[in-house]
C-alpha atoms as a PDB file:
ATOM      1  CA  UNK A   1      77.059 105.540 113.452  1.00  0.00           C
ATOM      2  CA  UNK A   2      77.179 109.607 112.583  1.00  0.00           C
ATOM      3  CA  UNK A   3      80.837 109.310 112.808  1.00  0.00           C
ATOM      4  CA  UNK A   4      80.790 106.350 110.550  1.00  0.00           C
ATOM      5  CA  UNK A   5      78.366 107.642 107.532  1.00  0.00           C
ATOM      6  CA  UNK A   6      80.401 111.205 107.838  1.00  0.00           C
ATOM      7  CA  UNK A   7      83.455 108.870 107.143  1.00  0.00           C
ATOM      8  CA  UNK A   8      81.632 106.882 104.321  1.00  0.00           C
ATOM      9  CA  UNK A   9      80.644 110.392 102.794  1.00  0.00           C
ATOM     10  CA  UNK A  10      83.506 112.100 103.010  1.00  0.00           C
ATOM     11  CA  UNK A  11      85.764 109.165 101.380  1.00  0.00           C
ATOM     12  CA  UNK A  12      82.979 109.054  98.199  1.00  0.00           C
ATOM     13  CA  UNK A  13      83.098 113.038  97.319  1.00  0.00           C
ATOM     14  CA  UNK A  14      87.273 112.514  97.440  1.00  0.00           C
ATOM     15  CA  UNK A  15      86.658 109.532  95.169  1.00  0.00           C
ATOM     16  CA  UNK A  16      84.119 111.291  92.976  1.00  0.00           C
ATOM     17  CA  UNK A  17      87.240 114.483  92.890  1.00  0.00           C
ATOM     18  CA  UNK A  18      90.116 111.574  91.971  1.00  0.00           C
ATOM     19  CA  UNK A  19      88.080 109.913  89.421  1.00  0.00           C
ATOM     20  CA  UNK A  20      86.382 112.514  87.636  1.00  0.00           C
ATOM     21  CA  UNK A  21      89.992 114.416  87.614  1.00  0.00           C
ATOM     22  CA  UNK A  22      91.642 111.213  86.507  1.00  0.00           C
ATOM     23  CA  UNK A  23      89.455 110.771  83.711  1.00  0.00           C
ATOM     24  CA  UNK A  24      89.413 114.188  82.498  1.00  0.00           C
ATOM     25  CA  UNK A  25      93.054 114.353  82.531  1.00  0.00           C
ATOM     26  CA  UNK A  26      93.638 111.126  80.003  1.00  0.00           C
ATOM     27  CA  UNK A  27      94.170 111.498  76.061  1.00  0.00           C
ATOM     28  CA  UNK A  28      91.132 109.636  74.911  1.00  0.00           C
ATOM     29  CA  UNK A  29      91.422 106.659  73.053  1.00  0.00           C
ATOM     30  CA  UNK A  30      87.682 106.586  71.989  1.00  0.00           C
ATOM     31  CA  UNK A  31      85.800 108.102  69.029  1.00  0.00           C
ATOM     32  CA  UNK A  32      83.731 110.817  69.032  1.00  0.00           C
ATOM     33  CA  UNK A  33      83.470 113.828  71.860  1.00  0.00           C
ATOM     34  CA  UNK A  34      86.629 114.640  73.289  1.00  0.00           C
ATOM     35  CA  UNK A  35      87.212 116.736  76.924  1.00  0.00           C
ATOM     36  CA  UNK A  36      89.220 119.850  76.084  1.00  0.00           C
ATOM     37  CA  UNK A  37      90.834 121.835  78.232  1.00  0.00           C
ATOM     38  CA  UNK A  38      92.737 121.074  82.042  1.00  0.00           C
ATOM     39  CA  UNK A  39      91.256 118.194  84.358  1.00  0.00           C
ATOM     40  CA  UNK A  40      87.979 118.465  85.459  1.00  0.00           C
ATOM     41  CA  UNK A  41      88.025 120.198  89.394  1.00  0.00           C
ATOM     42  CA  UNK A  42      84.136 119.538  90.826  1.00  0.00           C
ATOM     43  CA  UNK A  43      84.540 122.928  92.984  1.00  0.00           C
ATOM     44  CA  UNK A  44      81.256 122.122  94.688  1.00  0.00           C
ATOM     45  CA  UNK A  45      82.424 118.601  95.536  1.00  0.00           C
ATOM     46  CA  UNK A  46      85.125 120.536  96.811  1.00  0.00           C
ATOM     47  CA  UNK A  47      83.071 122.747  99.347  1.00  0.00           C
ATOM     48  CA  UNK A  48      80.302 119.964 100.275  1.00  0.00           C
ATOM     49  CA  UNK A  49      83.888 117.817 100.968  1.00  0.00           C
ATOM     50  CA  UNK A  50      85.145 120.566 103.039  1.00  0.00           C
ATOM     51  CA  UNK A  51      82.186 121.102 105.556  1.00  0.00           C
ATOM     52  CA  UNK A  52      81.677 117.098 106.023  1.00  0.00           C
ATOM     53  CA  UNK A  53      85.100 117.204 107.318  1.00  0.00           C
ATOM     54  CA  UNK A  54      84.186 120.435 109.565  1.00  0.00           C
ATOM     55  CA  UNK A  55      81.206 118.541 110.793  1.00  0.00           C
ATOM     56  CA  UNK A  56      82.842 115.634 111.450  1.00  0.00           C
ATOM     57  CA  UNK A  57      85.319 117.253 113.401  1.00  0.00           C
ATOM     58  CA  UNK A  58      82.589 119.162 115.451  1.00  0.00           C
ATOM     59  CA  UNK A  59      81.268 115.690 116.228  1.00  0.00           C
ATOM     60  CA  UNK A  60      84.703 114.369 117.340  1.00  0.00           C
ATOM     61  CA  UNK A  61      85.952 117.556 119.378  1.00  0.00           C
ATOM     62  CA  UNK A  62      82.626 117.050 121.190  1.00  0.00           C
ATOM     63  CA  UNK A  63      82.703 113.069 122.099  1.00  0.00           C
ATOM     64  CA  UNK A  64      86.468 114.127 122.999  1.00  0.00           C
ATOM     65  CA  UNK A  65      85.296 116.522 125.477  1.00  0.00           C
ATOM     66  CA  UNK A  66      82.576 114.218 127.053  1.00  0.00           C
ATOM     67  CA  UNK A  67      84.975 111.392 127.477  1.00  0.00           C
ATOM     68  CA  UNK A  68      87.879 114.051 128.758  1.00  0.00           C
ATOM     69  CA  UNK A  69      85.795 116.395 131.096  1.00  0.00           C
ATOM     70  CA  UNK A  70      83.388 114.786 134.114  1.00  0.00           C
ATOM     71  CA  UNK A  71      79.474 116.391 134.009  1.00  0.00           C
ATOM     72  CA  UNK A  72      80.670 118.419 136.730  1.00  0.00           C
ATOM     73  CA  UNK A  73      83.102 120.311 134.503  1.00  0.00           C
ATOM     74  CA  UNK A  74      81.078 120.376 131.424  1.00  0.00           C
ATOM     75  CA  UNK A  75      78.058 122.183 132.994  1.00  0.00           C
ATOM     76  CA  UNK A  76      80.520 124.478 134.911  1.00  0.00           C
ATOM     77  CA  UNK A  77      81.593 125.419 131.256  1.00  0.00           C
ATOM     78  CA  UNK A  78      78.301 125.457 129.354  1.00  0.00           C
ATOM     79  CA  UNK A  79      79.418 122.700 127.074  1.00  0.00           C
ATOM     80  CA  UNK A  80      75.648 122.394 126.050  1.00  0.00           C
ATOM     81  CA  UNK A  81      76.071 126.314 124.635  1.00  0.00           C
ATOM     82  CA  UNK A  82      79.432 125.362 123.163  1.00  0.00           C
ATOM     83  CA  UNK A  83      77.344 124.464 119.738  1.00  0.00           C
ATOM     84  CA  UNK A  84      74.802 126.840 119.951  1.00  0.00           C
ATOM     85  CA  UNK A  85      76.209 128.937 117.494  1.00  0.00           C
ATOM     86  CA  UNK A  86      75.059 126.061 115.274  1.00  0.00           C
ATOM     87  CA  UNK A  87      71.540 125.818 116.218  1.00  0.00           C
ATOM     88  CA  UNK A  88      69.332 126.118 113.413  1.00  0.00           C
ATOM     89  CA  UNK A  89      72.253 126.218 110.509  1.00  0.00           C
ATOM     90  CA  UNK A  90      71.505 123.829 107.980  1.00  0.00           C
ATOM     91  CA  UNK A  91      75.202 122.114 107.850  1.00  0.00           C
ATOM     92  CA  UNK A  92      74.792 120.290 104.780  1.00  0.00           C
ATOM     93  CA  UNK A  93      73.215 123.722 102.712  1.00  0.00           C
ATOM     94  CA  UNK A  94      76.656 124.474 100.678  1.00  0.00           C
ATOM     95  CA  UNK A  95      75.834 127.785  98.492  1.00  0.00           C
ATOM     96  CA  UNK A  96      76.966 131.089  98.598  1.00  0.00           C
ATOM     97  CA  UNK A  97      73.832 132.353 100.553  1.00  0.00           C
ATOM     98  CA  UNK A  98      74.672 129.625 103.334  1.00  0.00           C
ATOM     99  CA  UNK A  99      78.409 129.717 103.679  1.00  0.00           C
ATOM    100  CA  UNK A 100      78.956 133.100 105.483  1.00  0.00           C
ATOM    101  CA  UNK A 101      76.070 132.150 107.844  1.00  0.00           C
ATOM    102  CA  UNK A 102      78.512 128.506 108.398  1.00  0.00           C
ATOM    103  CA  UNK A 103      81.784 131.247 108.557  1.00  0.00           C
ATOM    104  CA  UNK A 104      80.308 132.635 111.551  1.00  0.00           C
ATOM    105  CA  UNK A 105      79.158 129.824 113.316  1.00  0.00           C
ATOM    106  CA  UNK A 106      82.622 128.234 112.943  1.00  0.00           C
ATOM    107  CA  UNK A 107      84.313 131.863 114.324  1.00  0.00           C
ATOM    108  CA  UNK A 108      81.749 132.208 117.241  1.00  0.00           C
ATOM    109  CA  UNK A 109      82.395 128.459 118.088  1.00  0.00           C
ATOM    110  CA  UNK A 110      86.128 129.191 118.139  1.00  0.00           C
ATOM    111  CA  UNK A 111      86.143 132.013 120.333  1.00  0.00           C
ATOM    112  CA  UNK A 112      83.770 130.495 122.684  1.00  0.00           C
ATOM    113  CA  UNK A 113      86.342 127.241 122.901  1.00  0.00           C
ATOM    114  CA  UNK A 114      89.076 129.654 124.662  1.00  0.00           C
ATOM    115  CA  UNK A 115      87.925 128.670 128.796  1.00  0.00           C
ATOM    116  CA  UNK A 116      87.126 124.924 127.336  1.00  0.00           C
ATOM    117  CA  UNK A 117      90.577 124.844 126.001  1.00  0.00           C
ATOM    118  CA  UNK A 118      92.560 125.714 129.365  1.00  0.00           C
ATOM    119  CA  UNK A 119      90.571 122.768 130.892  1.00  0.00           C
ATOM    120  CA  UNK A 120      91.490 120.653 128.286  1.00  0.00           C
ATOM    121  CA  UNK A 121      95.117 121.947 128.463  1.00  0.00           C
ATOM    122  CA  UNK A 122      95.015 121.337 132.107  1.00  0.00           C
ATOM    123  CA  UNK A 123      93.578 117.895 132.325  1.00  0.00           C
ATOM    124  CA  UNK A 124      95.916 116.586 129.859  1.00  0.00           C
ATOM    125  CA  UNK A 125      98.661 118.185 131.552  1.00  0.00           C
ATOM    126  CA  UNK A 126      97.952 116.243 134.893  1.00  0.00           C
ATOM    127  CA  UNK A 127      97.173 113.056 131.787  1.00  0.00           C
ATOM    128  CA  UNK A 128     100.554 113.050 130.550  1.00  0.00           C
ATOM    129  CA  UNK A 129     102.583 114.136 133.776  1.00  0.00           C
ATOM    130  CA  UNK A 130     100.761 111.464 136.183  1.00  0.00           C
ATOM    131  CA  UNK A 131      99.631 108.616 134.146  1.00  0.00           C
ATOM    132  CA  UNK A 132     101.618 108.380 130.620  1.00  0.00           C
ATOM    133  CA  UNK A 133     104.850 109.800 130.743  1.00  0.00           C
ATOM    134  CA  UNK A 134     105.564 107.686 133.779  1.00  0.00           C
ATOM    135  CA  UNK A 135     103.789 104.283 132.679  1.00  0.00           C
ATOM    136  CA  UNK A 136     105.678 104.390 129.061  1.00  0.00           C
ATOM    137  CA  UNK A 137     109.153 105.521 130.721  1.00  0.00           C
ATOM    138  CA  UNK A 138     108.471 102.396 133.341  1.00  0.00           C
ATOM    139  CA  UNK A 139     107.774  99.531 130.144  1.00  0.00           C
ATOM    140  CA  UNK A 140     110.644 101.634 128.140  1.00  0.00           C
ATOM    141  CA  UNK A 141     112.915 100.836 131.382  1.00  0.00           C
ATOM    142  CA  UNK A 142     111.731  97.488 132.419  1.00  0.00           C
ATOM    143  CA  UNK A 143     113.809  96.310 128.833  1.00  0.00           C
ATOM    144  CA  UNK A 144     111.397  93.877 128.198  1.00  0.00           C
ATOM    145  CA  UNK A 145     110.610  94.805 124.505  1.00  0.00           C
ATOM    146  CA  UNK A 146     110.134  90.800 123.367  1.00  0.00           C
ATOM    147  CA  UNK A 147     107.955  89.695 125.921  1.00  0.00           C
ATOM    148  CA  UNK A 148     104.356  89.295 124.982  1.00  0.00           C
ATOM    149  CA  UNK A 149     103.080  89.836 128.609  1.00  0.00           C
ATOM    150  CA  UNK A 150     104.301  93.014 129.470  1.00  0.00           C
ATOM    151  CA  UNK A 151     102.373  96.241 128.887  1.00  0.00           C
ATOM    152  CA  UNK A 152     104.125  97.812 125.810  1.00  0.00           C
ATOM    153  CA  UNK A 153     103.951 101.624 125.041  1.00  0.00           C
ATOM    154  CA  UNK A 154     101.714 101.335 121.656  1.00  0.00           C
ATOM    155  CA  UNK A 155      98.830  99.957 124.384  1.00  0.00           C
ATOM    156  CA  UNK A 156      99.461 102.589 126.694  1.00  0.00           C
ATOM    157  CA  UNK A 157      99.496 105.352 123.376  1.00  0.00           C
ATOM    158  CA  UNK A 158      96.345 103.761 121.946  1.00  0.00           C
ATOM    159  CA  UNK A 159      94.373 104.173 125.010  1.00  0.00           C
ATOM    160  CA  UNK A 160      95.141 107.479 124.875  1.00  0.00           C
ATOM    161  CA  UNK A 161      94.137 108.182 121.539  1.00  0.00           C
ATOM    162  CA  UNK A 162      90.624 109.235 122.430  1.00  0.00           C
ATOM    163  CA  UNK A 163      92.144 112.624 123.503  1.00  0.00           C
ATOM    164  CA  UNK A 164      94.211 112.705 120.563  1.00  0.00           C
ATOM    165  CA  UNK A 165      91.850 114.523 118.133  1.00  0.00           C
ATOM    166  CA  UNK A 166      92.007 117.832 120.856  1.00  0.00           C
ATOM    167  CA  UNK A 167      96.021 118.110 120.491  1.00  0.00           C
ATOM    168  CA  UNK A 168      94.949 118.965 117.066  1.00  0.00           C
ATOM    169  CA  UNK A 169      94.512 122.394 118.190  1.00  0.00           C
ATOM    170  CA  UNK A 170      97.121 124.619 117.597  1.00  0.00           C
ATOM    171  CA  UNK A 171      96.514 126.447 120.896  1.00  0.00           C
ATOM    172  CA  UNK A 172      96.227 122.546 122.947  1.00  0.00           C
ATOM    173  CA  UNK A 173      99.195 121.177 120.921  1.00  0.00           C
ATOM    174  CA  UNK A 174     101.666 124.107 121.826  1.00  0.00           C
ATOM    175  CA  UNK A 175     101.362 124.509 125.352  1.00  0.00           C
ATOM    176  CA  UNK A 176     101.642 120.872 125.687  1.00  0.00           C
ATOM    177  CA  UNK A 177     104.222 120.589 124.161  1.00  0.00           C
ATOM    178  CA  UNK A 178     107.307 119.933 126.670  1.00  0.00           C
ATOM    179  CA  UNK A 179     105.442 117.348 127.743  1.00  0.00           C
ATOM    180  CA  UNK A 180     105.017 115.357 124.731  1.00  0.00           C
ATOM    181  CA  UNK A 181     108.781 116.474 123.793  1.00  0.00           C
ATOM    182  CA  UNK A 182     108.936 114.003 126.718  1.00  0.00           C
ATOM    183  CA  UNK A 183     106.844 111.216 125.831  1.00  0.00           C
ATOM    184  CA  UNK A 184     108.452 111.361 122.526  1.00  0.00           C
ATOM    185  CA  UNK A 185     112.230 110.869 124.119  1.00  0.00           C
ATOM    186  CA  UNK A 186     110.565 107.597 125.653  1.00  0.00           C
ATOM    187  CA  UNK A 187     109.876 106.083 122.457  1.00  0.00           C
ATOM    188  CA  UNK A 188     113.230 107.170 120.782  1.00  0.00           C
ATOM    189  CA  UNK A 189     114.771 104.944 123.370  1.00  0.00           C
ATOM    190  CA  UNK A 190     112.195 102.376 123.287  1.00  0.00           C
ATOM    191  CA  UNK A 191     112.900 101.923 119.262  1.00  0.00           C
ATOM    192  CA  UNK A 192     116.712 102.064 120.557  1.00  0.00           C
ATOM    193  CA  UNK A 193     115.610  98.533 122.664  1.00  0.00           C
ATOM    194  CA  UNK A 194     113.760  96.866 120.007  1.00  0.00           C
ATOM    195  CA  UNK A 195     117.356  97.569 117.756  1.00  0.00           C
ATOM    196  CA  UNK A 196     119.020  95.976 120.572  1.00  0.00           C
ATOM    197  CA  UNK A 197     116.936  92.911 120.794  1.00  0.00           C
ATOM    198  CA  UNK A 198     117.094  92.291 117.055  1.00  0.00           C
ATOM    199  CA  UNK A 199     120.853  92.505 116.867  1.00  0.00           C
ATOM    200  CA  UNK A 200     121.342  90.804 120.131  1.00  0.00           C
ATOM    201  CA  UNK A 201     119.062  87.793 119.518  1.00  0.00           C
ATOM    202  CA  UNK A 202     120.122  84.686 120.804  1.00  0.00           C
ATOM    203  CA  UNK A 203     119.049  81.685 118.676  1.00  0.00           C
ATOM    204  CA  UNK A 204     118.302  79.489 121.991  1.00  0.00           C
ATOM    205  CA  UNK A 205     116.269  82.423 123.493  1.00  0.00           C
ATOM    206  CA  UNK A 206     114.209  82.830 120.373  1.00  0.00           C
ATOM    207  CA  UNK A 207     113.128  79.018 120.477  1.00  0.00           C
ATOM    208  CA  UNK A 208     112.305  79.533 124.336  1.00  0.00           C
ATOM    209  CA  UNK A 209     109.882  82.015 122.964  1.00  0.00           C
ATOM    210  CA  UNK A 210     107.602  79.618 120.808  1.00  0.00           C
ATOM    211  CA  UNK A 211     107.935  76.512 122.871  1.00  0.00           C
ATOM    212  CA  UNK A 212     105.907  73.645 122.205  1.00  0.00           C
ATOM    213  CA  UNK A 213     105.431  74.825 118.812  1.00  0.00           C
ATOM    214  CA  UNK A 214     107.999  72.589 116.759  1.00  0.00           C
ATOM    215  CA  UNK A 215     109.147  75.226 114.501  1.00  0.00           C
ATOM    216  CA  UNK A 216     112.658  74.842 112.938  1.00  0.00           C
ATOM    217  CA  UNK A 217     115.219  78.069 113.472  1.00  0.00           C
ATOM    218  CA  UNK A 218     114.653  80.106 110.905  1.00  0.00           C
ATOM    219  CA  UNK A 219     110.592  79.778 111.383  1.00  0.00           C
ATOM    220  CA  UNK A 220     111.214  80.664 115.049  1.00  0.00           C
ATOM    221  CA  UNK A 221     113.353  83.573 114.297  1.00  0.00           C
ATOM    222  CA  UNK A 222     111.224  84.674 111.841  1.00  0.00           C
ATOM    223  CA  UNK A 223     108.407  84.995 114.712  1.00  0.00           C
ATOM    224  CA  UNK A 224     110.118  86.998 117.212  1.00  0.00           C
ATOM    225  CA  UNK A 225     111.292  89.229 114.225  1.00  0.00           C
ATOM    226  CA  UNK A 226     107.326  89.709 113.079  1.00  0.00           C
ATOM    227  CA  UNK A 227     106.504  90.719 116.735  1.00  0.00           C
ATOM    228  CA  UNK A 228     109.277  93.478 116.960  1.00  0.00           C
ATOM    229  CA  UNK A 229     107.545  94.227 113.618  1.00  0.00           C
ATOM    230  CA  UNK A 230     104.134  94.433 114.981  1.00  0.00           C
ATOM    231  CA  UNK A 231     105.627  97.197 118.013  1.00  0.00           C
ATOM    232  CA  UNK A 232     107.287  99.536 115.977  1.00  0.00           C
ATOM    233  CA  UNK A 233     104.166  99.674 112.970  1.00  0.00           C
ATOM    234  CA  UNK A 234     101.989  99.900 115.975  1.00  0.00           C
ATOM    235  CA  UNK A 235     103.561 102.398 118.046  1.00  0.00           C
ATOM    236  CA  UNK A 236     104.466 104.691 115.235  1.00  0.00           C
ATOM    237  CA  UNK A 237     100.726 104.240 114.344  1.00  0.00           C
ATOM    238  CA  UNK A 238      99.189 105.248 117.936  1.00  0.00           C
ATOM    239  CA  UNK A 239     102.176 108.347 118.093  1.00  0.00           C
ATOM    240  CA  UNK A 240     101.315 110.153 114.874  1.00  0.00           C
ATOM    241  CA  UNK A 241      98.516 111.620 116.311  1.00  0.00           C
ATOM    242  CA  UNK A 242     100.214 112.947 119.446  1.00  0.00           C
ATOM    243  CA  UNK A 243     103.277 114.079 118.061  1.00  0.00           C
ATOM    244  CA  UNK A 244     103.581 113.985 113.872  1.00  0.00           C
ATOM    245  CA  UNK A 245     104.024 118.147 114.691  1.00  0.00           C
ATOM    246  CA  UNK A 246     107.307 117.548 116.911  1.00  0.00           C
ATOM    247  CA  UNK A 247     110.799 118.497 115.524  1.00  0.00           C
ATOM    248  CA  UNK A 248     111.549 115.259 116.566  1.00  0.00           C
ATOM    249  CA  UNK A 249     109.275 112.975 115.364  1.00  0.00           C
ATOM    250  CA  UNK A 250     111.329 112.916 111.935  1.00  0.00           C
ATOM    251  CA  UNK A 251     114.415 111.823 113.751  1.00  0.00           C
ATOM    252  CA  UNK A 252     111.588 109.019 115.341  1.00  0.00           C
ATOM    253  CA  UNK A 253     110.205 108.066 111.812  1.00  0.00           C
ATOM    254  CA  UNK A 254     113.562 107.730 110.341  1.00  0.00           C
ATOM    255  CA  UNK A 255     114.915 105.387 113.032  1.00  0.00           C
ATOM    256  CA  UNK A 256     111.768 103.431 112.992  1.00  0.00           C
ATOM    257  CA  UNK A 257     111.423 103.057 109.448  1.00  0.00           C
ATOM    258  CA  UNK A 258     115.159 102.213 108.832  1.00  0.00           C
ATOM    259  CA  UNK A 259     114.637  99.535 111.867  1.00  0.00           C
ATOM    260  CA  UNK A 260     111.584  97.926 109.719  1.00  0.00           C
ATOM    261  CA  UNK A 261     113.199  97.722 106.485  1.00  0.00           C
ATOM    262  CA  UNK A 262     116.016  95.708 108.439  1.00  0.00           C
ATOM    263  CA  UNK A 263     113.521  93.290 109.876  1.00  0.00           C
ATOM    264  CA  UNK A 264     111.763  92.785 106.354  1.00  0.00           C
ATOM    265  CA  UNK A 265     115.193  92.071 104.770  1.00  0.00           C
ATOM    266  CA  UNK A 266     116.143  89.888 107.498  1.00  0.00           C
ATOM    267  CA  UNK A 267     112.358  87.787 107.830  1.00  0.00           C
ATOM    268  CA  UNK A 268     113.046  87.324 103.986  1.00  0.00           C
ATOM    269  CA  UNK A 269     116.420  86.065 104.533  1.00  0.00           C
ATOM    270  CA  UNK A 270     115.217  83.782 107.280  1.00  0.00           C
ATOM    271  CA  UNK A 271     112.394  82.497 104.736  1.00  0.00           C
ATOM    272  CA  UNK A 272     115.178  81.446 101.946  1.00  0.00           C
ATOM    273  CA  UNK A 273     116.778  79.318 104.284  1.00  0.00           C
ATOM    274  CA  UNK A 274     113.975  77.843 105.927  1.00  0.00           C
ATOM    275  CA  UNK A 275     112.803  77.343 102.111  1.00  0.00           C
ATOM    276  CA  UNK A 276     115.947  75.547 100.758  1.00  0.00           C
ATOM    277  CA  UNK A 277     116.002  73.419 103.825  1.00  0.00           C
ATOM    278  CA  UNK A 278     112.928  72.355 103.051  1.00  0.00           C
ATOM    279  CA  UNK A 279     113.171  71.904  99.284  1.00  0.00           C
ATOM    280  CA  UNK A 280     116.513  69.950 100.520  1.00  0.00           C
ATOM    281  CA  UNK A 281     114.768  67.413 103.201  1.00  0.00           C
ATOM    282  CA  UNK A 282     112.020  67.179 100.048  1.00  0.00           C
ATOM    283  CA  UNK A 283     114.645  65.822  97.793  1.00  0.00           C
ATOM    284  CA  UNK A 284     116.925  63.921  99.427  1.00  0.00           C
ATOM    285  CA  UNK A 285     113.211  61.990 100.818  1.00  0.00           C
ATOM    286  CA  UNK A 286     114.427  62.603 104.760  1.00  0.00           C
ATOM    287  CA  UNK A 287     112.527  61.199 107.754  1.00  0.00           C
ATOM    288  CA  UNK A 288     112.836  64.656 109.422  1.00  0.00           C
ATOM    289  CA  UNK A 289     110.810  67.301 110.565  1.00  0.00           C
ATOM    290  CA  UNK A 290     111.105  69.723 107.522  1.00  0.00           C
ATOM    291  CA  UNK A 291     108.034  72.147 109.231  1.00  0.00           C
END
């Protein structure tokens, strides 16, 4: 609920910025006062915008640590003093008297995270070298990108995304990051399958899929195109996170992206012919399925 109203808060003061900026920077078409001068910047918006997000990713680093670390780990690095550099600072006070006081807090917070990060580096060392790395290199191998039973990598990446937030440290990010080099290589060859399976496609194969359902061709192709779709969107959108900092993961968007537009052009195609077959079966008054 915290989490939620920080969200809520943070997203108004960014719309109060854009719309107060917007307006400010139109001619006016009205009568009377005009606003002179460059677009209106709300500096304090600014700065009350600023620490929400700090808070908010206080709030986050800590539920990230709780789910991450067991109790046994947490007290044996005084998690509970982890904030106390915060006790008794008024977070949402935003003034010039206030903000060194906040400055401090935030640099005593840091340098008491330095033991807490080599556990964190450590645990999701033994994360990604025992559990993902091997489990999304096993569904990349197994080749069986189209099937809507097997585990796919974007469920394995999501359910990893509660850590994700910590490999937003520099410190976490960098020594981790021959590991998610790794992880990243998986998915450049699992976007290589999904290509694959798209140009391969075998009309018969893509009816087997949808079965039962009475769907003409096109419709069924269509389908199976929307579900490679629904991998690539999804997996991009659960990898960002982990590795949007990688040299790589430009060579990963590209490929993915390029692989998307191909699908859209090719579900629209699909579409036109299912549509003039249909307009066709209309007119000529057929007995036929036309769905």
């Amino acid at each position: 609920q915290a989490e939620r109203d920080l969200r809520n808060a943070i997203e108004l003061c960014k719309n109060w910025q854009r719309v107060s900026g917007d307006l400010t920077s139109r001619k006016a078409t009205h009568k009377g006062p005009q606003w002179q001068g460059e677009a209106f910047l709300d500096e304090r918006m600014k700065r009350l915008t600023k620490r929400l997000e700090e808070i908010l990713d206080l709030r986050k680093t800590q539920d990230a640590l709780q789910g991450l670390l067991s109790p046994e780990e947490q007290r044996g690095l005084q998690l509970d003093h982890l904030f106390s550099s915060f006790a008794g600072e008024h977070a949402l006070h935003v003034n010039a008297a206030s903000n060194s006081m906040w400055a401090g807090a935030i640099s005593q917070y840091e340098a008491s995270m330095g033991p807490t990060e080599d556990q964190i580096v450590n645990k999701l060392r033994a994360e990604f070298v025992s559990n993902l790395i091997p489990s999304v290199g096993a569904a990349v191998e197994s080749g069986k990108v189209g099937s809507e039973s097997a585990t796919q990598p974007y469920q394995l990446l999501q359910n990893f995304s509660k850590y994700s937030f910590l490999l937003s440290r520099p410190k976490i990010s960098s020594r981790l990051e021959d590991e998610r080099e790794k992880l990243l290589s998986s998915l450049l060859k699992y976007v290589e399958q999904i290509q694959r399976a798209y140009d391969s496609q075998d009309p018969a194969d893509v009816v087997s899929r949808t079965t039962g359902k009475n769907l003409s061709g096109p419709v069924n192709t269509i389908i199976f195109i929307s579900q490679l779709r629904f991998k690539l969107t999804q997996t991009a959108s659960a990898a960002e996170p982990l590795f949007a900092n990688l040299p790589k993961w430009s060579d990963y968007t590209e490929r993915s992206n390029k692989l998307i537009q191909d699908l859209d052009d090719s579900s629209t195609s699909n579409f036109d012919v299912w549509r003039r077959s249909v307009l066709e079966a209309v007119d000529s008054s057929s007995d036929d399925s036309i769905a």
